[in-house]
N, C-alpha and C. Protein backbone atom coordinates (compact mmCIF):
# COMPACT_ATOMS: atom_id res chain seq x y z
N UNK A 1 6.21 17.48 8.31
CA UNK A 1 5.09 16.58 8.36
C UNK A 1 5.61 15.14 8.41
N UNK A 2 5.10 14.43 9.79
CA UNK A 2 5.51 13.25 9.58
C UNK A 2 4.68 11.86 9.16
N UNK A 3 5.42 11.20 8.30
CA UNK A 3 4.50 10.24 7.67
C UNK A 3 4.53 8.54 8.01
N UNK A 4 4.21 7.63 8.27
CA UNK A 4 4.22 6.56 8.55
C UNK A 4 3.82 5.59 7.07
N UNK A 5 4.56 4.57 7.02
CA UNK A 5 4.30 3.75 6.37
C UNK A 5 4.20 2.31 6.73
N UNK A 6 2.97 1.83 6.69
CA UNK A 6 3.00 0.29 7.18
C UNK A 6 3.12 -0.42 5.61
N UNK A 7 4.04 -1.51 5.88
CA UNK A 7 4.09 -2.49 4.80
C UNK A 7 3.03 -3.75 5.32
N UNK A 8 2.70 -4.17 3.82
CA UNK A 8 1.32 -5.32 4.56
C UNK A 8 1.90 -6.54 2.99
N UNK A 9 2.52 -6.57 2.47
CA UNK A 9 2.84 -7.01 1.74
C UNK A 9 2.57 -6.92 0.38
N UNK A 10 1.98 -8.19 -0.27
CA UNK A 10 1.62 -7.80 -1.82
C UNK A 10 2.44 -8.20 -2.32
N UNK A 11 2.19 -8.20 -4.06
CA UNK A 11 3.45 -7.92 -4.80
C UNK A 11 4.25 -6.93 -5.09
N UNK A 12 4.10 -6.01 -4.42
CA UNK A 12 5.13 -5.00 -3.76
C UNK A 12 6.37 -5.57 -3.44
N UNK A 13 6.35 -6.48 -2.85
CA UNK A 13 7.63 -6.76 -1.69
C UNK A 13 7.88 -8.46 -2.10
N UNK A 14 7.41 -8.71 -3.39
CA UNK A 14 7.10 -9.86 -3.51
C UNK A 14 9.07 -10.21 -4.00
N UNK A 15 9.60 -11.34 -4.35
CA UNK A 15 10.97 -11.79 -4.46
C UNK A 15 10.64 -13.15 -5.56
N UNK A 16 11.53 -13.62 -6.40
CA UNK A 16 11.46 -14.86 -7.10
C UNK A 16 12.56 -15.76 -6.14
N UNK A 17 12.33 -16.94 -5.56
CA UNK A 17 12.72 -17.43 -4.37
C UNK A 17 13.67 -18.84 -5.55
N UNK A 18 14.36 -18.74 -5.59
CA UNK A 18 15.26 -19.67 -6.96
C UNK A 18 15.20 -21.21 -6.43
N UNK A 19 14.86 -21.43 -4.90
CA UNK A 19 14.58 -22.62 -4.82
C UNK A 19 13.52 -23.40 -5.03
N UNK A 20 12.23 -22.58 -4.84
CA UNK A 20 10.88 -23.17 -4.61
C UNK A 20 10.34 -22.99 -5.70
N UNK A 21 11.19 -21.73 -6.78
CA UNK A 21 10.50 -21.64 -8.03
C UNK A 21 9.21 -20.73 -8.05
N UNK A 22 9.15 -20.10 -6.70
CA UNK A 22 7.31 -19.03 -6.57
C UNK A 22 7.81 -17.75 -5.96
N UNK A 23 6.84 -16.99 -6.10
CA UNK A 23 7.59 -15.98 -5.63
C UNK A 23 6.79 -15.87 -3.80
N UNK A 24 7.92 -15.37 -3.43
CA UNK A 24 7.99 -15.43 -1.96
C UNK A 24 8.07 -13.90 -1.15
N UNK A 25 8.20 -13.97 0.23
CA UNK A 25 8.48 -12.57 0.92
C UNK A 25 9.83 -12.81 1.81
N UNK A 26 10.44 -11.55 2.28
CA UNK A 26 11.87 -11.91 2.52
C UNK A 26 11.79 -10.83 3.27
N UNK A 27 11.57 -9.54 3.11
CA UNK A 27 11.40 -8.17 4.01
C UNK A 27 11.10 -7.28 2.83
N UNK A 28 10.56 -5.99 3.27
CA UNK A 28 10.05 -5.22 2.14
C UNK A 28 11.14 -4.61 1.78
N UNK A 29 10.89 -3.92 0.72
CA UNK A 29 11.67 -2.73 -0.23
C UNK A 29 12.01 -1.47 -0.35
N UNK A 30 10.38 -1.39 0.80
CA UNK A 30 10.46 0.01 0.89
C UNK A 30 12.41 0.89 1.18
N UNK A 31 12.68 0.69 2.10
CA UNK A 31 14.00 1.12 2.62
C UNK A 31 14.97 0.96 0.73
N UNK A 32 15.27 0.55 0.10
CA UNK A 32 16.38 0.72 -0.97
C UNK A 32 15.23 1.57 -1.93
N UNK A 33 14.12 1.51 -2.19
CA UNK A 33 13.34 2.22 -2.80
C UNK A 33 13.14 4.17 -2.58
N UNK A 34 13.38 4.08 -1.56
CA UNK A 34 13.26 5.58 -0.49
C UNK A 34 14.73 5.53 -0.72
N UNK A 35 15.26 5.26 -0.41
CA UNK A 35 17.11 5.50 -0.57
C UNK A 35 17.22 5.88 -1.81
N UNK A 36 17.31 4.73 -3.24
CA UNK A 36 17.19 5.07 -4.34
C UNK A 36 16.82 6.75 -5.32
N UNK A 37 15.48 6.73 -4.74
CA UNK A 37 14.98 7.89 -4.78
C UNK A 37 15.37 9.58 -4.17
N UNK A 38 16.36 9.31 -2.88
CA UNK A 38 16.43 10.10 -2.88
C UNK A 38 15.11 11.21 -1.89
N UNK A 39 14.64 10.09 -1.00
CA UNK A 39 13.52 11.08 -0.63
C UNK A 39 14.18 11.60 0.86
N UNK A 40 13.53 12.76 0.91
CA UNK A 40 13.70 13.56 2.25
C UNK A 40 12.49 13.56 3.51
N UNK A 41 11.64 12.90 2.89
CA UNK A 41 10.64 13.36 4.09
C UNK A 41 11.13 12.79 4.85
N UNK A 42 10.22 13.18 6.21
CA UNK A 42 10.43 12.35 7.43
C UNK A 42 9.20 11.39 7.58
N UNK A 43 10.08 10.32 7.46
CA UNK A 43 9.38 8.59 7.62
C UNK A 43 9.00 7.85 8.10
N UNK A 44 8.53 6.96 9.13
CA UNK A 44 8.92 5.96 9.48
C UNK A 44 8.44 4.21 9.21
N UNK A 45 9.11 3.67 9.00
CA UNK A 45 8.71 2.39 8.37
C UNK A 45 8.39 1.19 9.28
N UNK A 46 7.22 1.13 9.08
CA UNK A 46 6.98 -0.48 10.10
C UNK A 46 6.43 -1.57 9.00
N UNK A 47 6.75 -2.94 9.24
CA UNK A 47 5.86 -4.16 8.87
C UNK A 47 4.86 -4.73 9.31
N UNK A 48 3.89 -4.41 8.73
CA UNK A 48 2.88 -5.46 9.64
C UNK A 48 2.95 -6.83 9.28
N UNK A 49 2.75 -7.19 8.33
CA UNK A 49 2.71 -8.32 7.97
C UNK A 49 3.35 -8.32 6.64
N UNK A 50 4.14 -9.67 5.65
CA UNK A 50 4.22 -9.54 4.36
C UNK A 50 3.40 -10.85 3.84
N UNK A 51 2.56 -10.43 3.21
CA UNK A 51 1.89 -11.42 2.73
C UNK A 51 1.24 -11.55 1.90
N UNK A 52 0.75 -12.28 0.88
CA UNK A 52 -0.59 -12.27 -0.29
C UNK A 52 -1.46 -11.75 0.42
N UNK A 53 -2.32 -10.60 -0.72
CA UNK A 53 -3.37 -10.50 -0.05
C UNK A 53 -4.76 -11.03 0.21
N UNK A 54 -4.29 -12.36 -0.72
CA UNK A 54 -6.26 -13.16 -1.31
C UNK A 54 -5.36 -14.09 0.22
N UNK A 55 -4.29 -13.85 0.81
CA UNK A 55 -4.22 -14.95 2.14
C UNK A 55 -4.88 -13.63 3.65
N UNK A 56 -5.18 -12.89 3.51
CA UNK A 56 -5.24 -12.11 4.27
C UNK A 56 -6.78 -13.05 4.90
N UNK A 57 -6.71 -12.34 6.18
CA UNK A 57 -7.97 -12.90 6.86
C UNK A 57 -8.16 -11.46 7.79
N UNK A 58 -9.94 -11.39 8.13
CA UNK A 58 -10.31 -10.25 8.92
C UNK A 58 -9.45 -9.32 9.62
N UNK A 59 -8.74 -10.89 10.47
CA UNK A 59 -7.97 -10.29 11.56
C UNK A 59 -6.74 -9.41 10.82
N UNK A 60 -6.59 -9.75 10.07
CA UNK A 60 -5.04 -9.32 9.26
C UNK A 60 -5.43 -7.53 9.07
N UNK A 61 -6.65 -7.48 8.96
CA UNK A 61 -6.86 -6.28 8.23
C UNK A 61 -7.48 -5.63 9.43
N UNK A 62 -7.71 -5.74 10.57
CA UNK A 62 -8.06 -5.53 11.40
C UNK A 62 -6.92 -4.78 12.69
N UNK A 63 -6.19 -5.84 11.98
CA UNK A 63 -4.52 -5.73 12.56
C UNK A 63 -3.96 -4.13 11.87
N UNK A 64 -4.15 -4.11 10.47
CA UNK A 64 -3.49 -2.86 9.94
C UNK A 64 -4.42 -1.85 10.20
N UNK A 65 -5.62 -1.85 10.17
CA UNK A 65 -6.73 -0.46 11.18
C UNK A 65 -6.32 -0.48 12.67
N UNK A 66 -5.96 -1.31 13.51
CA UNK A 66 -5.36 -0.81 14.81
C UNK A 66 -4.11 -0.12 14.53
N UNK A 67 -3.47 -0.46 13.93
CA UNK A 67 -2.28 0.40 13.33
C UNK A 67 -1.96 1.79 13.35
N UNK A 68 -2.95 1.68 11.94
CA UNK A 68 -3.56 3.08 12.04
C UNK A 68 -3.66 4.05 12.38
N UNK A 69 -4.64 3.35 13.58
CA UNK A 69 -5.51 4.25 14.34
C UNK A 69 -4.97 4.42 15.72
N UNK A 70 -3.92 3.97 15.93
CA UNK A 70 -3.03 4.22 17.14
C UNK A 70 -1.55 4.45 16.93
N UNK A 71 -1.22 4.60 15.62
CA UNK A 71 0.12 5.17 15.71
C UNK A 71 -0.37 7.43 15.51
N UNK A 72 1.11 8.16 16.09
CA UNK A 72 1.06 9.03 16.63
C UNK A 72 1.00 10.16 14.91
N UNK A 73 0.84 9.57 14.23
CA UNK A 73 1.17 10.75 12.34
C UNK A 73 -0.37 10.04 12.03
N UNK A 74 -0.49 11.37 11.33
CA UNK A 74 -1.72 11.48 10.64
C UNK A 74 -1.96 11.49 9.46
N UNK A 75 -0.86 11.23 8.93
CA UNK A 75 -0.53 10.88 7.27
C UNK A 75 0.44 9.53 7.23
N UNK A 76 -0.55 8.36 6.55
CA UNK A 76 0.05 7.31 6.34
C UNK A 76 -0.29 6.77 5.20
N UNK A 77 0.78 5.81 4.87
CA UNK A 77 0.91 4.70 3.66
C UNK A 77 0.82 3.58 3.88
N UNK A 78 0.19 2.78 3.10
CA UNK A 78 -0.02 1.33 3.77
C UNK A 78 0.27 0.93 2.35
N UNK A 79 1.51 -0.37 1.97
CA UNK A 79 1.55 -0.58 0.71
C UNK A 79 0.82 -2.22 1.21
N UNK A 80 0.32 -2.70 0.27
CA UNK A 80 -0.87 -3.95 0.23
C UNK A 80 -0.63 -4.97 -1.31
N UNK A 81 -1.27 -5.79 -1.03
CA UNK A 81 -1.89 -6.66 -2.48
C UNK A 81 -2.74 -5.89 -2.89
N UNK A 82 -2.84 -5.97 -4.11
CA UNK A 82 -3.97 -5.56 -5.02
C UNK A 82 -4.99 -6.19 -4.72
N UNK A 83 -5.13 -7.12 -5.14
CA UNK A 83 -6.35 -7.62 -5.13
C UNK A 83 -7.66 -8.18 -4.10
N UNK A 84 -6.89 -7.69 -2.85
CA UNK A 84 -7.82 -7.19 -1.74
C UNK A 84 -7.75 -5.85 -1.12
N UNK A 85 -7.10 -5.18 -1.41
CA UNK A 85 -6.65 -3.94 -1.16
C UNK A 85 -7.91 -2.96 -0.83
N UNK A 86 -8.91 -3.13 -1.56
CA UNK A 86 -10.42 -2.42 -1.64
C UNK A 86 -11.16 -2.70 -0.84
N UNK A 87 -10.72 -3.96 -0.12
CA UNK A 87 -11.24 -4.28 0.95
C UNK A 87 -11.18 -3.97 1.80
N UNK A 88 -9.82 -3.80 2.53
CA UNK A 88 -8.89 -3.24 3.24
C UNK A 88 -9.09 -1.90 3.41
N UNK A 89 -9.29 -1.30 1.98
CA UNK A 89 -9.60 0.44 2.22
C UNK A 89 -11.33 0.76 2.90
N UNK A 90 -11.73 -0.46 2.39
CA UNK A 90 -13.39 0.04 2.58
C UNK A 90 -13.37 -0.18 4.37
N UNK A 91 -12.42 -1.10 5.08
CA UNK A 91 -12.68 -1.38 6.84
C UNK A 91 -11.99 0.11 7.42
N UNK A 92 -10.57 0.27 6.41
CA UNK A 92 -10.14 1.76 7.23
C UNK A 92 -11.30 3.23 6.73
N UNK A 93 -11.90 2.82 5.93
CA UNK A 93 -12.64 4.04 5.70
C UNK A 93 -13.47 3.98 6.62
N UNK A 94 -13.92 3.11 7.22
CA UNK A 94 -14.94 3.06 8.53
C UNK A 94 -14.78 3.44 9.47
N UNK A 95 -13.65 3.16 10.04
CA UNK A 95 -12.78 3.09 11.45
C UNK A 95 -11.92 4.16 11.41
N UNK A 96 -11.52 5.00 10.38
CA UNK A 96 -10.43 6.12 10.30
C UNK A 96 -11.09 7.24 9.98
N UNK A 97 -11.60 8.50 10.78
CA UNK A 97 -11.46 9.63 9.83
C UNK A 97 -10.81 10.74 10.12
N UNK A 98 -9.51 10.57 11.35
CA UNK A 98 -9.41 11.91 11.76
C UNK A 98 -7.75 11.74 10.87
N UNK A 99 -7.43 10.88 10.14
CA UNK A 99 -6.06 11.01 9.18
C UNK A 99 -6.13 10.75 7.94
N UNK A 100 -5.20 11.21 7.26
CA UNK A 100 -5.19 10.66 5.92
C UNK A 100 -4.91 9.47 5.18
N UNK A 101 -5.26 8.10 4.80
CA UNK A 101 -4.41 7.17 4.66
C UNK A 101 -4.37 6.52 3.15
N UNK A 102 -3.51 6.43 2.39
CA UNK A 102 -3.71 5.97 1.50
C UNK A 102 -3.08 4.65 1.00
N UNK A 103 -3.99 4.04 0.17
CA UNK A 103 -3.20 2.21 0.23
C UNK A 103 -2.68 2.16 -1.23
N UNK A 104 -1.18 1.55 -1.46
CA UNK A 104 -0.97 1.51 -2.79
C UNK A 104 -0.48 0.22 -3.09
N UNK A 105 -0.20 -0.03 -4.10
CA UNK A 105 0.90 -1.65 -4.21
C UNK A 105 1.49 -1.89 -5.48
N UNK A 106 1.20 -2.81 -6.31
CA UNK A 106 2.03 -2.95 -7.58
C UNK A 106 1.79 -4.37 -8.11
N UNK A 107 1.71 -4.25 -9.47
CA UNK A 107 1.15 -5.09 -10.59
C UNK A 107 2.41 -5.57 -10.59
N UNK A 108 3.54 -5.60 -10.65
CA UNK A 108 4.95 -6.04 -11.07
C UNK A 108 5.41 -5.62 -9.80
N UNK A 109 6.69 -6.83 -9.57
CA UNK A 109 7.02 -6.63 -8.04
C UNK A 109 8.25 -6.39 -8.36
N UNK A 110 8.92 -5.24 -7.15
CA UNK A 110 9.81 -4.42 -6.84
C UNK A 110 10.72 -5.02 -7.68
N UNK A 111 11.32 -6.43 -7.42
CA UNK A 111 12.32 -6.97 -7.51
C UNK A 111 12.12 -7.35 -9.38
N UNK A 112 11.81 -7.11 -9.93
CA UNK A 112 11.30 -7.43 -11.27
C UNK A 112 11.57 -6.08 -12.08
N UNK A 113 12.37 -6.44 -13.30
CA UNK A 113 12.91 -5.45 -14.11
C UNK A 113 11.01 -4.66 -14.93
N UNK A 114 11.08 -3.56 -14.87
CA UNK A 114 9.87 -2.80 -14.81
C UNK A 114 8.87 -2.53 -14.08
N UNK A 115 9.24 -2.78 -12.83
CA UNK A 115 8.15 -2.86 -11.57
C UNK A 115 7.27 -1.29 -11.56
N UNK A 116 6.14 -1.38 -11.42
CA UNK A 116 5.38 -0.43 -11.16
C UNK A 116 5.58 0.15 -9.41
N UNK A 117 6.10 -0.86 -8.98
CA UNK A 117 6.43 0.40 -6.93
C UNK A 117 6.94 1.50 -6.86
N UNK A 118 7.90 1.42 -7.70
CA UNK A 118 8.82 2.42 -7.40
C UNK A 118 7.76 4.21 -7.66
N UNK A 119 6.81 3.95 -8.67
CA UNK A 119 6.57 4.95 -9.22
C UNK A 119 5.01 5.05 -8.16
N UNK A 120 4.55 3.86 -7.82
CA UNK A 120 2.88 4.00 -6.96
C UNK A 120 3.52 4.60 -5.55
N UNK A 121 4.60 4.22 -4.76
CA UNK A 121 4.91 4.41 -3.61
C UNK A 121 5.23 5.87 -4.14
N UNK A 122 6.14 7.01 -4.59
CA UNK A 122 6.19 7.98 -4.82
C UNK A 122 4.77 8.82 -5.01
N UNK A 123 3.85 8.90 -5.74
CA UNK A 123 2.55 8.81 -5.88
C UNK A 123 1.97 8.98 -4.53
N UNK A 124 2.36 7.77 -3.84
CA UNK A 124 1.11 7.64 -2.51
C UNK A 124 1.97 8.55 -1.47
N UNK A 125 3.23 8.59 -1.70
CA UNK A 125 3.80 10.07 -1.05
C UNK A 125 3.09 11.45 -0.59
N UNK A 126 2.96 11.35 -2.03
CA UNK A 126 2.79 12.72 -2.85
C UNK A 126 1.09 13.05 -2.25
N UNK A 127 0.31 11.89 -2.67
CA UNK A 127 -1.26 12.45 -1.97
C UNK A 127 -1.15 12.30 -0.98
N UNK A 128 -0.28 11.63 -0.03
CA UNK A 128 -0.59 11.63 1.53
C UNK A 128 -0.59 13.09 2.20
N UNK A 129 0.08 13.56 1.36
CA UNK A 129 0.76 14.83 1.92
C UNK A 129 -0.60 15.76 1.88
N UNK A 130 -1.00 15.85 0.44
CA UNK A 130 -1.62 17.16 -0.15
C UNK A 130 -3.45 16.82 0.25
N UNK A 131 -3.88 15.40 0.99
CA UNK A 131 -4.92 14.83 0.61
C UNK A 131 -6.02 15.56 2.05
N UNK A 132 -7.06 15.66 1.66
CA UNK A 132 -7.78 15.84 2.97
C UNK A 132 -7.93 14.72 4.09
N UNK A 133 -8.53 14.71 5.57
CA UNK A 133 -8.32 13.31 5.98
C UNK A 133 -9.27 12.46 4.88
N UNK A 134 -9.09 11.17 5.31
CA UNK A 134 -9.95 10.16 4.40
C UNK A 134 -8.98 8.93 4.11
N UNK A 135 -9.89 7.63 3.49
CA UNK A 135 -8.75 6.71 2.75
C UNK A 135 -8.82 6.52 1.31
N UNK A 136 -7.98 6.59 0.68
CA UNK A 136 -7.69 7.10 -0.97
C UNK A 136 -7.10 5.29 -1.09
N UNK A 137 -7.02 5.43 -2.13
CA UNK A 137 -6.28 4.28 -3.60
C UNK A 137 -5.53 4.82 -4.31
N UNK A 138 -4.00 4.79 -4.52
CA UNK A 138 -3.59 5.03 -5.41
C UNK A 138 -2.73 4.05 -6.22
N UNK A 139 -2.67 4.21 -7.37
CA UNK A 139 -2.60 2.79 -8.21
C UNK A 139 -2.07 3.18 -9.47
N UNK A 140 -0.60 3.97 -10.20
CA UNK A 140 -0.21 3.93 -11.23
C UNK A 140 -0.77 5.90 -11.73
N UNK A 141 -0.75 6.09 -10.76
CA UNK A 141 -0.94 7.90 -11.06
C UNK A 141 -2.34 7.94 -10.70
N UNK A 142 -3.51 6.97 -10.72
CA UNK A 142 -4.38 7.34 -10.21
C UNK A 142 -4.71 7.76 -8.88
N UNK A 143 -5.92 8.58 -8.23
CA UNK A 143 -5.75 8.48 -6.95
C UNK A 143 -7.69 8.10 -6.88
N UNK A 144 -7.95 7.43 -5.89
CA UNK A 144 -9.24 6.46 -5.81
C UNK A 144 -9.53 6.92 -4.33
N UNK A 145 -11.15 7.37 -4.14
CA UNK A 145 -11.75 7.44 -3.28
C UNK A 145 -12.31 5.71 -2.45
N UNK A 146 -11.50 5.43 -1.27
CA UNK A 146 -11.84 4.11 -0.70
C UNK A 146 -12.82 3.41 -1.18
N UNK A 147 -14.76 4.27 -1.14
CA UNK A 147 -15.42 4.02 -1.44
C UNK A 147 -16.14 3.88 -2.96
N UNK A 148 -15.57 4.53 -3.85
CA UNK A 148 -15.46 4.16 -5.31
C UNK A 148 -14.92 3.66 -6.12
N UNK A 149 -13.84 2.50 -5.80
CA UNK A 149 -12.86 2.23 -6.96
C UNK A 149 -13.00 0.66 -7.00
N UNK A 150 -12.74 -0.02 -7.52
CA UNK A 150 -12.47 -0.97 -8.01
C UNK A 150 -11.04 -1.87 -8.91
N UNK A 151 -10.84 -2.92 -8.61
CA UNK A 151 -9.84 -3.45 -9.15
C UNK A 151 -10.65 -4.45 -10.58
N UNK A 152 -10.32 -4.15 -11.85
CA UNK A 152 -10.74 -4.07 -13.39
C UNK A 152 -9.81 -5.45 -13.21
N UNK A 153 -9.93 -6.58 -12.66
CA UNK A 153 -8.74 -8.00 -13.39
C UNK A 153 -8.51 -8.08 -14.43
N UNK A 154 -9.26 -7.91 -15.39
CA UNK A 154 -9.82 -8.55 -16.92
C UNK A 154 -8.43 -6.86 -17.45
N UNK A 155 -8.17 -5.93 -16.87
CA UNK A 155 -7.80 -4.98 -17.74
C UNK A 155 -6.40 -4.76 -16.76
N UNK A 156 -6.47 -5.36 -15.67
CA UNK A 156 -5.16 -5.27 -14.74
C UNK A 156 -5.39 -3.23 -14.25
N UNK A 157 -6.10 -3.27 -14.18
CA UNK A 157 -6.26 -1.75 -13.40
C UNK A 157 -6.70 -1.27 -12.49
N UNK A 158 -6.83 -0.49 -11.94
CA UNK A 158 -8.07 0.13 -10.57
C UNK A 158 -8.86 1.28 -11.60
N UNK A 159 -10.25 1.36 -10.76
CA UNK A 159 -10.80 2.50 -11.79
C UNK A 159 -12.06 2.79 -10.71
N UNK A 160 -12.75 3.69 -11.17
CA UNK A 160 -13.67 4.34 -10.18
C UNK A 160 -15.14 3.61 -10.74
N UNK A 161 -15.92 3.29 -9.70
CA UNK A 161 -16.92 2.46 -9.74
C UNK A 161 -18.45 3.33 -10.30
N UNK A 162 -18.35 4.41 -9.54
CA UNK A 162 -19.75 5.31 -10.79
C UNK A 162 -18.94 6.18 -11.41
């Protein structure tokens, strides 16, 4: 089974940049993360964009549903910002139903001693595989129906909306 992963940025892929003092993007992680681990599937990794996601605009997300919906695997990963991410899932839940896609990202970034990626990207593996078509959320072991979940700021979580 082959799986695709688009990187869209986030604090996923986010870096502490020692000159500017903020944290910045440089290229994603995915690749030493999948190495690290030890994974076998068959992969393939593209970038769409790396970026915040409260900087994202229509087109940006519009950009990762053409993606999508014209690359040749029917099981994909899209790692994202949090905090538009629900957004993002609610345009591919519209426009996608003949694959599986699920969007994940991370509260703590890769490059940061305790990062939550390492363990959401494994996760969003794992349901891409086993999931019916549709677009899912997964977020720290949870897994989130596009259309029910929510990002909790006040509690730093995702959680299901009814």
């Amino acid at each position: 089974m082959a799986i695709r992963i688009f990187a869209a940025g986030g604090t996923f892929d986010k870096i502490y940049d020692e000159v500017s003092g903020n944290l910045a993007f440089k290229e994603t992680h995915l690749h030493p993360i999948l190495y690290q681990a030890r994974c076998r599937l068959d992969i393939s990794i593209e970038t769409i964009v790396l970026m915040d996601s409260l900087d994202m605009l229509p087109s940006h997300r519009q950009q990762i549903a053409e993606k999508c919906k014209s690359c040749l695997e029917d099981r994909i990963v899209v790692t994202h910002g949090t905090d538009t991410m629900v957004e993002t899932a609610k345009l591919l839940g519209a426009e996608i139903l003949d694959k599986t896609v699920v969007l994940t990202g991370a509260m703590i970034p890769y490059s940061f001693v305790m990062s939550d990626a390492p363990f959401n990207i494994g996760c969003a593996l794992a349901y891409v595989q086993m999931l019916p078509y549709g677009v899912y959320i997964t977020m720290n072991g949870k897994i989130f129906n596009h259309d029910n979940v929510r990002k909790n700021k006040e509690k730093g979580q995702f959680e299901t909306i009814k």
